[in-house]
N, C-alpha and C. Protein backbone atom coordinates (compact mmCIF):
# COMPACT_ATOMS: atom_id res chain seq x y z
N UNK A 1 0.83 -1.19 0.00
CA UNK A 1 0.00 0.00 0.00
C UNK A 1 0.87 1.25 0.00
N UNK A 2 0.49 2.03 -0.63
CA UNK A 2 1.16 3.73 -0.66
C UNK A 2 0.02 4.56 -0.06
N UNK A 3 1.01 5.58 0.90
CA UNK A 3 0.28 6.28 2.03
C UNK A 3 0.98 7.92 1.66
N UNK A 4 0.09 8.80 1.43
CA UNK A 4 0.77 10.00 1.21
C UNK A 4 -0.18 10.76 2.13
N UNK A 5 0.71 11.40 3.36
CA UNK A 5 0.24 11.75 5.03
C UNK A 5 1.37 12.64 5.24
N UNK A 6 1.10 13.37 6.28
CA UNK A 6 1.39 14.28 7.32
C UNK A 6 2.12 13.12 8.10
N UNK A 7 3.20 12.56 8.32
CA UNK A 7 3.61 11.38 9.31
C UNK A 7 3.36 12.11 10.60
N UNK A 8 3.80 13.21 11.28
CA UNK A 8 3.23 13.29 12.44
C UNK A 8 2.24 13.14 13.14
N UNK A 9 1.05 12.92 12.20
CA UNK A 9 -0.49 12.87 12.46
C UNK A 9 -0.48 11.56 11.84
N UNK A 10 -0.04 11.06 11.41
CA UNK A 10 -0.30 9.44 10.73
C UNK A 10 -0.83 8.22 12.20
N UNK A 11 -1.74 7.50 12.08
CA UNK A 11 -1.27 6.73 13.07
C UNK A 11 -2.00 5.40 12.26
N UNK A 12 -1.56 4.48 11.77
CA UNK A 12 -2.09 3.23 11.23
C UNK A 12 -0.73 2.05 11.11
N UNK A 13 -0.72 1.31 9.78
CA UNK A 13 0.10 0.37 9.96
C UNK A 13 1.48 0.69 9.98
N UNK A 14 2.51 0.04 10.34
CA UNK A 14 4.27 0.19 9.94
C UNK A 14 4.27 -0.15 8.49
N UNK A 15 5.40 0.46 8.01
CA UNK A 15 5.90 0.25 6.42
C UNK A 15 7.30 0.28 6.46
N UNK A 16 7.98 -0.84 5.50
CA UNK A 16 8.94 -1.36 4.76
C UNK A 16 9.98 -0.18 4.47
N UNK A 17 8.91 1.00 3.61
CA UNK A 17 9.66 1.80 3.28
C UNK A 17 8.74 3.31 3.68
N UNK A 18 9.94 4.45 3.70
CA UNK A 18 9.36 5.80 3.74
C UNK A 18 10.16 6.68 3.45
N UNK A 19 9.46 7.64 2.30
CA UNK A 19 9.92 8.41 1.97
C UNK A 19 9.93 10.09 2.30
N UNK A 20 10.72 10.40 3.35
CA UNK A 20 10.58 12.15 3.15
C UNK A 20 11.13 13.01 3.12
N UNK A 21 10.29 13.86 2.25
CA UNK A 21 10.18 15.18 1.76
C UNK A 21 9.91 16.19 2.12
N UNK A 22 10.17 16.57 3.29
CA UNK A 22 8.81 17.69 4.09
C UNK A 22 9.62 19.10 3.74
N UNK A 23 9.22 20.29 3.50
CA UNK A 23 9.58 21.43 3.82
C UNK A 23 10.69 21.38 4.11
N UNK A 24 11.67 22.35 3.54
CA UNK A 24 13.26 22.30 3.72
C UNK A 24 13.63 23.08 5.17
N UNK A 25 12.33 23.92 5.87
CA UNK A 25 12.54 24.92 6.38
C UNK A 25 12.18 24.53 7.50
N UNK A 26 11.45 22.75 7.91
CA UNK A 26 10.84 22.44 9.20
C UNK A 26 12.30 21.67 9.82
N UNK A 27 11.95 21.44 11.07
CA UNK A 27 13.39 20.70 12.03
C UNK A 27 12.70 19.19 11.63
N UNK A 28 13.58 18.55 11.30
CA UNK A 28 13.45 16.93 10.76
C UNK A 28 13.72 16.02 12.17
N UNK A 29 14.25 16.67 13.28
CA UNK A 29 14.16 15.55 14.40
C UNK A 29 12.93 15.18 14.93
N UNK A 30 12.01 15.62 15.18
CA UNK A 30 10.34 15.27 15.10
C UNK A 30 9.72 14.23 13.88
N UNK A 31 10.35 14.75 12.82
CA UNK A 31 9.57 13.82 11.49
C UNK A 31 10.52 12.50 11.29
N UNK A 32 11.66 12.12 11.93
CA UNK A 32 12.43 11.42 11.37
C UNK A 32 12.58 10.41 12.89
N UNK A 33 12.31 10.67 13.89
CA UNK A 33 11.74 10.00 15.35
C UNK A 33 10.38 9.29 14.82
N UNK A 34 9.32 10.01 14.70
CA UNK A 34 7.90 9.66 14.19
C UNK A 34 7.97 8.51 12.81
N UNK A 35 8.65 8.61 11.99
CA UNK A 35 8.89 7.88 10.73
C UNK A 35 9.42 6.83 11.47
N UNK A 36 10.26 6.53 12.09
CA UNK A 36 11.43 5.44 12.75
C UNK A 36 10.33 4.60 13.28
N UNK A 37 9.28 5.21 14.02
CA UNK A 37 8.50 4.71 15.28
C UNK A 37 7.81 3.79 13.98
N UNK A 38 7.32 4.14 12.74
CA UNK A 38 6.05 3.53 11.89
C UNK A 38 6.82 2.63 11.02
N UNK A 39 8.52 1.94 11.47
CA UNK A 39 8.77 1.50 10.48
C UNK A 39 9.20 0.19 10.57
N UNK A 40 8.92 -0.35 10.11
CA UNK A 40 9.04 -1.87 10.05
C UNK A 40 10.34 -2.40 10.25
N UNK A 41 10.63 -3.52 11.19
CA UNK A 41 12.12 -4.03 11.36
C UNK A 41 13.13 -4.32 10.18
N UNK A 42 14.04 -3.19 9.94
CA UNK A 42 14.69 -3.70 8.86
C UNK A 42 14.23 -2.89 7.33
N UNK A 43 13.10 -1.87 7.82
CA UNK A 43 12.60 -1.06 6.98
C UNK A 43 13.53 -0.15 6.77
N UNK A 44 13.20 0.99 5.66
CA UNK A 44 14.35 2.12 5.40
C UNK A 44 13.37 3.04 5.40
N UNK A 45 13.97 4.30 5.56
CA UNK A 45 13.36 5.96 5.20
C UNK A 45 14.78 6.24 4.30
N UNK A 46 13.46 6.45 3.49
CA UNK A 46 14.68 7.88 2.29
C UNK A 46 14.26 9.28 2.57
N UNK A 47 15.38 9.81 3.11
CA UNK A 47 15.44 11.11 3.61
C UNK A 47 16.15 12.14 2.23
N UNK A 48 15.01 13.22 2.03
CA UNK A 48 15.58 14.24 0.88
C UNK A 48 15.84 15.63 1.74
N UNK A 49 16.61 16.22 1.34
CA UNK A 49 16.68 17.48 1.88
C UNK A 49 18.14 18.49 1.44
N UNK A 50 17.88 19.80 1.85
CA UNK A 50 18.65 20.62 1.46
C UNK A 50 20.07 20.36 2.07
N UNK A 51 21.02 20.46 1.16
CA UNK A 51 21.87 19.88 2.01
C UNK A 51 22.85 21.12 2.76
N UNK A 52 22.46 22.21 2.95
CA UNK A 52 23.35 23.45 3.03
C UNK A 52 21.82 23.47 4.58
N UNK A 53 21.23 22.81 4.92
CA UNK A 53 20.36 22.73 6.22
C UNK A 53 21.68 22.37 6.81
N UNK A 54 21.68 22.88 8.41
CA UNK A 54 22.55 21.62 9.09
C UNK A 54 21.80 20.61 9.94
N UNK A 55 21.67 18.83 9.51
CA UNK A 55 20.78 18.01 10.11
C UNK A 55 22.22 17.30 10.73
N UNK A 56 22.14 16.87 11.81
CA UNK A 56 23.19 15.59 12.51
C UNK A 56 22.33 14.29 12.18
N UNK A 57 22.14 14.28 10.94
CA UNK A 57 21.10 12.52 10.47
C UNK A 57 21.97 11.51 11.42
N UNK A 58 23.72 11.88 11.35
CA UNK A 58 24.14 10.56 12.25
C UNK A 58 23.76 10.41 13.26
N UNK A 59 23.67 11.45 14.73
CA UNK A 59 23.10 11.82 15.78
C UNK A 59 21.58 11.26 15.71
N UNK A 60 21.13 11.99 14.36
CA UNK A 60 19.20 11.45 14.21
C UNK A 60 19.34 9.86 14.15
N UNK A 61 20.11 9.09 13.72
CA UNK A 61 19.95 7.64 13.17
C UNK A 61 20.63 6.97 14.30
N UNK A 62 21.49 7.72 15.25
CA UNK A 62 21.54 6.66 16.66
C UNK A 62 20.32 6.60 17.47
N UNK A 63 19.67 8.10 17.90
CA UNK A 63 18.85 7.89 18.76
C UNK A 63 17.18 7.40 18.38
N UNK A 64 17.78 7.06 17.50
CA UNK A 64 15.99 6.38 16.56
C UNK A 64 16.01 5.16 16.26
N UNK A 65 17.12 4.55 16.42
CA UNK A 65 17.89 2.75 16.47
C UNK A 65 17.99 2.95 14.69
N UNK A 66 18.51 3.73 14.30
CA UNK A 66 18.43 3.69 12.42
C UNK A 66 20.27 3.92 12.56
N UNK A 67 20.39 3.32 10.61
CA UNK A 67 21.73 3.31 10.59
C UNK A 67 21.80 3.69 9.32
N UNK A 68 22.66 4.36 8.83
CA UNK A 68 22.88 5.36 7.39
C UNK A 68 23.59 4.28 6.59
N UNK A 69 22.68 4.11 5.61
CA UNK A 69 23.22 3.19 4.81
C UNK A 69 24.15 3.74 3.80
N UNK A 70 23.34 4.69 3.16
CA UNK A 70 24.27 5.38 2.27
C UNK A 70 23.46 6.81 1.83
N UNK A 71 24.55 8.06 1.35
CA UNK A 71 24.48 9.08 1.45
C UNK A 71 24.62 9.74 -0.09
N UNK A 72 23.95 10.51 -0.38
CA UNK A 72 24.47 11.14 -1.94
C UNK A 72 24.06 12.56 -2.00
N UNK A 73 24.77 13.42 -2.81
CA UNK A 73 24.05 14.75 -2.72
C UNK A 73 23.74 14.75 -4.12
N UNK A 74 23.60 15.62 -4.64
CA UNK A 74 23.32 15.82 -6.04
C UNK A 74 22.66 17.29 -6.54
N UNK A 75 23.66 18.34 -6.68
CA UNK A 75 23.21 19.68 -6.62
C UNK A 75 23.56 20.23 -5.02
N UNK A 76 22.09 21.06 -4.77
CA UNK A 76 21.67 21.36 -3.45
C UNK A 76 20.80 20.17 -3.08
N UNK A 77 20.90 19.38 -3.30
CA UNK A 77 19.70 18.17 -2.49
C UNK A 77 20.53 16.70 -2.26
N UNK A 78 20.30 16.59 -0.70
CA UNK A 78 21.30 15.57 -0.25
C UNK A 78 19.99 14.25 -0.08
N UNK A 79 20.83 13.30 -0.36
CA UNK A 79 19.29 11.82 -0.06
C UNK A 79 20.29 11.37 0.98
N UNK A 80 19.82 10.75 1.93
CA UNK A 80 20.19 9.75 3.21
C UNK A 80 19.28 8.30 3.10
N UNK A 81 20.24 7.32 2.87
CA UNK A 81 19.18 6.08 3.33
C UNK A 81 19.40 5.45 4.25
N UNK A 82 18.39 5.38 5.38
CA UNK A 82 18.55 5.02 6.97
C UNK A 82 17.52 3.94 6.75
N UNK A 83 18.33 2.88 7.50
CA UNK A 83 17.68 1.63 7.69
C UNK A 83 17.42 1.16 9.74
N UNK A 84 15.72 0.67 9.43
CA UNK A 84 15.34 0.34 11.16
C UNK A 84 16.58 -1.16 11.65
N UNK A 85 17.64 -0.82 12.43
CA UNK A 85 17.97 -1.54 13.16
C UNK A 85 17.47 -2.05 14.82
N UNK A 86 16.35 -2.25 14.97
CA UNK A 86 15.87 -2.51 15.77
C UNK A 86 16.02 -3.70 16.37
N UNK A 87 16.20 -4.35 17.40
CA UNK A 87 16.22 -6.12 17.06
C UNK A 87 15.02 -6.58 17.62
């Protein structure tokens, strides 16, 4: 199933995968805690964002049990893929 939501207000099943995109201009430690919480063991979030923001995704991906799989920028827009290490 594909779910296109507000994740902070989301509350239904966990998913495999998630993708976000939110506003370059909101703080991503709220949306990227909340995403972690809905995600399936072993699931990923693809994280897009400006990359001239300053995010600590490494800092975000310890305290959310997530682990940076791999990183790319491309322009001004950086992708992060964080995977649920949960056990």
């Amino acid at each position: 199933d594909i779910s296109i939501c507000d994740a902070l207000k989301y509350k239904g099943d966990k998913f495999d995968i998630i993708y976000i995109d939110p506003p370059w201009n909101k703080d991503y430690g709220p949306i990227i805690q909340k995403a972690s919480e809905l995600l399936n063991k072993n699931g990923v979030i693809i994280l897009e964002y400006d990359s001239k923001q300053p995010i600590d995704t490494l800092k975000l991906a310890k305290e959310n049990t997530l682990e940076i799989l791999k990183t790319k920028k491309y322009g001004r827009v950086k992708i992060e893929i964080l995977r649920n290490i949960t056990k």
